[in-house]
Protein backbone atom coordinates (compact mmCIF):
# COMPACT_ATOMS: atom_id res chain seq x y z
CA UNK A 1 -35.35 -3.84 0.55
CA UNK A 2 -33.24 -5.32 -1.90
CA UNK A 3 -31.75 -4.32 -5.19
CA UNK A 4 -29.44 -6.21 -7.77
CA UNK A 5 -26.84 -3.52 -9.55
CA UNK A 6 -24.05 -4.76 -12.44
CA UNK A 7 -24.83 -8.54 -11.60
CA UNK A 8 -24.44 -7.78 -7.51
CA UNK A 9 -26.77 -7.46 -4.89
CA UNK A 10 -27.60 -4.82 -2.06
CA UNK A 11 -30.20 -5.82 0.67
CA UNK A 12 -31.15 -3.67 3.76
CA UNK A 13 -31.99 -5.65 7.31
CA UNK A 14 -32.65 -5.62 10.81
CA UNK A 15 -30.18 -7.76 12.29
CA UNK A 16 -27.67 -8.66 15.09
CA UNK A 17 -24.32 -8.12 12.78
CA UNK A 18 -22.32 -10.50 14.76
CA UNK A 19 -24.70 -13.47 13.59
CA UNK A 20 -24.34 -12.59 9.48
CA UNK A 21 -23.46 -15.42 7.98
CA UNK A 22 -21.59 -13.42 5.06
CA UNK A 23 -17.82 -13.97 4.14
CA UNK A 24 -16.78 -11.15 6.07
CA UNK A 25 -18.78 -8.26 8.21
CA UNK A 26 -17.23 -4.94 8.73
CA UNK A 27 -16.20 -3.31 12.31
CA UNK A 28 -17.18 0.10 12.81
CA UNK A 29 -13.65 0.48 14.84
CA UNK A 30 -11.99 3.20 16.87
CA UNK A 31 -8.53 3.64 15.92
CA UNK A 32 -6.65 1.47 18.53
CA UNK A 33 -8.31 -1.82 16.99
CA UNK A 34 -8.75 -3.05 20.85
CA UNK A 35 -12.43 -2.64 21.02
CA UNK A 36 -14.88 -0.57 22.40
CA UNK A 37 -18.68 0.20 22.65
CA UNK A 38 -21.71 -0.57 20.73
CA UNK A 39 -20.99 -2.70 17.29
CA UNK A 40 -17.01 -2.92 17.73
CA UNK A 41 -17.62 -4.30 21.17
CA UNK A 42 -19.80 -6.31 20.51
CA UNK A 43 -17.83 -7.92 17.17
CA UNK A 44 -14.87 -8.37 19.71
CA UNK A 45 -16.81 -10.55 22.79
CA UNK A 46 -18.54 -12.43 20.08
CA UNK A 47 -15.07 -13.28 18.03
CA UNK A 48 -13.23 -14.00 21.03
CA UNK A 49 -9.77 -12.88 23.08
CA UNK A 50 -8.21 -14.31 19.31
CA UNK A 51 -9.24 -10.80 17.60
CA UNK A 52 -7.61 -9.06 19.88
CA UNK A 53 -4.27 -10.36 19.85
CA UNK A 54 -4.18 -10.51 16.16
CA UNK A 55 -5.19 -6.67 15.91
CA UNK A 56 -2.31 -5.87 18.54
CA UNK A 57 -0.12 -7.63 15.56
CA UNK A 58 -1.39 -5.62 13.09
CA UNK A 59 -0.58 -2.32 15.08
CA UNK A 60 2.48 -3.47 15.64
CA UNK A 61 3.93 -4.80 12.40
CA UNK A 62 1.61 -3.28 9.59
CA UNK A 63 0.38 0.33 11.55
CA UNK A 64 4.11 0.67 13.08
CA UNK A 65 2.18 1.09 16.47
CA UNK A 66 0.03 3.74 15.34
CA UNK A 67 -3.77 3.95 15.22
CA UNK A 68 -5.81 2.71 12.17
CA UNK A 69 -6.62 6.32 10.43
CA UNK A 70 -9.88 7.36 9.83
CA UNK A 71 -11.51 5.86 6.62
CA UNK A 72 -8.77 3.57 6.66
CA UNK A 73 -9.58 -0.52 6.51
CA UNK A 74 -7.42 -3.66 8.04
CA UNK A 75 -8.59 -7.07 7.65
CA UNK A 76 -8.55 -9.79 10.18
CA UNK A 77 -10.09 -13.63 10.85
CA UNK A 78 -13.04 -13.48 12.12
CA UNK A 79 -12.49 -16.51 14.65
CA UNK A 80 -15.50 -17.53 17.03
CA UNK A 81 -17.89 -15.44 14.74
CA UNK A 82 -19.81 -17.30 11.72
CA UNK A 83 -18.21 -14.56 9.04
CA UNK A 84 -14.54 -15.62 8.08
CA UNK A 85 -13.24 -12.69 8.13
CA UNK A 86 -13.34 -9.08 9.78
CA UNK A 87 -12.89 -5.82 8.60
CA UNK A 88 -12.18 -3.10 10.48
CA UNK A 89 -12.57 0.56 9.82
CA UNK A 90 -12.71 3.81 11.58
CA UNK A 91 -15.55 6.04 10.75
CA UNK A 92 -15.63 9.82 11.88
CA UNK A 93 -16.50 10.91 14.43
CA UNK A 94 -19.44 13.83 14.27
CA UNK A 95 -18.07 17.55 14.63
CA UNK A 96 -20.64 19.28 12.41
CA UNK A 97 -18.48 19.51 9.65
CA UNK A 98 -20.65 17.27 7.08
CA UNK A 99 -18.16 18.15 4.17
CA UNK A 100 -15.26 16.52 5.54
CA UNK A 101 -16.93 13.73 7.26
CA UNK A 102 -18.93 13.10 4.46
CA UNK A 103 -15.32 12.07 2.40
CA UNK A 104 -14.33 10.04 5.13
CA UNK A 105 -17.41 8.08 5.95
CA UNK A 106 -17.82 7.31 2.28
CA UNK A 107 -13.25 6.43 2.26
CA UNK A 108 -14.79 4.20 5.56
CA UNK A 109 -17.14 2.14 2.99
CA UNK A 110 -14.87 2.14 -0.12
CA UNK A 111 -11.55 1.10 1.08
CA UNK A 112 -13.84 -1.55 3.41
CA UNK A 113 -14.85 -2.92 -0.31
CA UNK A 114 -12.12 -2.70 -1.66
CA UNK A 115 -10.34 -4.41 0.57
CA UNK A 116 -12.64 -7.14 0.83
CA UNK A 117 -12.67 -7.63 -3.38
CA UNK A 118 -8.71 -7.79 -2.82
CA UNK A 119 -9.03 -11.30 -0.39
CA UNK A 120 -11.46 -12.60 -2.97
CA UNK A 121 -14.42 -12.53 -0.51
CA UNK A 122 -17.86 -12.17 -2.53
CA UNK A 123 -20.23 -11.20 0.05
CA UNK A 124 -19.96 -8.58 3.26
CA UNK A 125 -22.12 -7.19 5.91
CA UNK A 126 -21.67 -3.53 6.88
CA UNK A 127 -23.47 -1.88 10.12
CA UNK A 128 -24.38 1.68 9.85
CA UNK A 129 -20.71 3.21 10.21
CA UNK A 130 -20.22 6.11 12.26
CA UNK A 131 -23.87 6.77 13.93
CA UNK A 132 -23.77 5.20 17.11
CA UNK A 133 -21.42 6.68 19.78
CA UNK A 134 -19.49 8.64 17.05
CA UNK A 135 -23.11 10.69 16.24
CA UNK A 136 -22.95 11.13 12.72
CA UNK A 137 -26.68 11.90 12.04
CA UNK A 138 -28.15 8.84 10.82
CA UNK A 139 -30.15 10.21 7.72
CA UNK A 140 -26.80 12.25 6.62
CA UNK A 141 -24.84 9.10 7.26
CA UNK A 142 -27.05 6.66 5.07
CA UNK A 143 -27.47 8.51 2.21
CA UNK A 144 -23.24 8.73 1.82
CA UNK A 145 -23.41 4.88 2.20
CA UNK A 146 -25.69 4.10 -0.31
CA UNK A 147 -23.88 6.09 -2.57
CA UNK A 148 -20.36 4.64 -1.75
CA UNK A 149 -21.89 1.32 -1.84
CA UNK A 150 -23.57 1.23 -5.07
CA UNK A 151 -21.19 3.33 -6.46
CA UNK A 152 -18.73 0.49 -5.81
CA UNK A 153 -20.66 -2.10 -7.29
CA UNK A 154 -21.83 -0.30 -10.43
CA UNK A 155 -18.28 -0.38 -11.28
CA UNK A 156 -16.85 -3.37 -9.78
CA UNK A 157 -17.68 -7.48 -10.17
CA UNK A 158 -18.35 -8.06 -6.36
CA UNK A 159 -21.32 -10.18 -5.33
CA UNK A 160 -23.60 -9.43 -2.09
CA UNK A 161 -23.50 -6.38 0.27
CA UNK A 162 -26.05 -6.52 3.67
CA UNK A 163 -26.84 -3.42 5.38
CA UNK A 164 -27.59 -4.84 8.91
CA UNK A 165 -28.69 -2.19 10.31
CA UNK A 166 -29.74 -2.19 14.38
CA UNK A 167 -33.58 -0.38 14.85
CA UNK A 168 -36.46 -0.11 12.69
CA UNK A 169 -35.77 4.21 12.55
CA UNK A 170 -32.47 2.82 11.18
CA UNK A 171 -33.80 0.64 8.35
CA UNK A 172 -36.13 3.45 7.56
CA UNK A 173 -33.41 5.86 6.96
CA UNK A 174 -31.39 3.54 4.99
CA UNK A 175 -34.53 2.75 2.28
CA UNK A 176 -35.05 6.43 1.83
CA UNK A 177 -31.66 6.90 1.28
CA UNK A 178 -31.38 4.03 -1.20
CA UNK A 179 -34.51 5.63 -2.83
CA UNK A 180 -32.91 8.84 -3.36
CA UNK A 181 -29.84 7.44 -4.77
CA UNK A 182 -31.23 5.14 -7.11
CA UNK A 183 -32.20 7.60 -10.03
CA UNK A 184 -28.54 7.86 -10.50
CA UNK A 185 -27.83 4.63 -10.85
CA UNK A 186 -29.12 1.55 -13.36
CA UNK A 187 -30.36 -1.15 -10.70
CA UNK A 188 -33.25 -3.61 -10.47
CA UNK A 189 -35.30 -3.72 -7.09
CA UNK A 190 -35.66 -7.10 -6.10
CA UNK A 191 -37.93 -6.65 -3.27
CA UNK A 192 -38.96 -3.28 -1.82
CA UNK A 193 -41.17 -4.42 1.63
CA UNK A 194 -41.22 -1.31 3.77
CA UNK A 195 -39.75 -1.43 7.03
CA UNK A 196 -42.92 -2.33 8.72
CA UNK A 197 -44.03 -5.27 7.10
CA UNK A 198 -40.26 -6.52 7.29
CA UNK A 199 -40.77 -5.97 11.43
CA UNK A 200 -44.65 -6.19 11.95
């Protein structure tokens, strides 16, 4: 599914995010920037031993050797991968409490943007934040991150945002989500093929 929204666009995939050819794709990180499991690992073997040592710098010099807060964002090269850049934030991690980690998740999206309009990249590829081994609930989780998202371009003069999102159930989630939020918001759809004629 894609939409376009204040002259930027918004499409939803299935797709390995280390492979997005996009300025920049976004690191669902843990707070000590050094890697871990599922997409942050993965963004780290595929950019090579490089990432690491410049996020030890980063700890060091810009986090004073503390760990990146939640819903916080850093930005990094992005090395061996084919996106330029990195950006790396740290989603929440599931207690229950949807109120709180409904702010964060959506500071997690925002501040990624943000930061990515301030280096003067035009295009970025997010993964589904938070719902892989920190359990946010998947159809909670998508419907803050379509509204962070396209809140963030309604107002702002960005260019293209990718969903790459890892499972079919995942994409599914995300285009309800989007469908839900869209009444509030002036958009175009572009293309709306459901999830099983994108993977059928």
């Amino acid at each position: 599914m894609k939409i376009e929204i204040n002259g930027n666009s918004l499409e939803l995939m299935i797709g390995d995010i280390t492979k997005q050819s996009t300025e920049a794709i976004v690191n669902a990180a843990n707070g000590t920037l050094m890697g871990g499991g599922g997409v942050d690992g993965a963004i780290h073997q595929a950019a090579g031993s490089d990432l690491v040592e410049e996020c030890k710098k980063i700890r060091k010099e810009d986090l004073d050797g503390n760990y990146l807060r939640t819903g916080k964002a850093v930005i990094t090269s992005g090395y061996e991968l084919p996106a330029k850049f990195v950006i790396h934030t740290v989603g929440p991690i599931w207690d229950g409490n949807n109120l709180v980690a409904k702010e964060r998740l959506r500071h997690s999206y925002q501040n990624s943007l943000q930061l990515a309009k301030e280096n003067g990249i035009t295009s970025i590829s997010f993964p589904s934040v938070s719902t892989g081994v920190y359990r946010y609930p998947v159809q909670l989780a998508s419907v803050v991150a379509m509204k962070a998202i396209l809140d963030f371009l309604q107002d702002n003069s960005f260019g293209q945002v990718v969903m790459t999102l890892f499972s079919k159930k995942d994409l599914e989630a995300y285009e309800g989500a989007l469908k839900q939020v869209l009444t509030n918001f002036e958009c175009v759809i572009l293309e709306n093929k459901s999830a099983s004629a994108l993977t059928g």
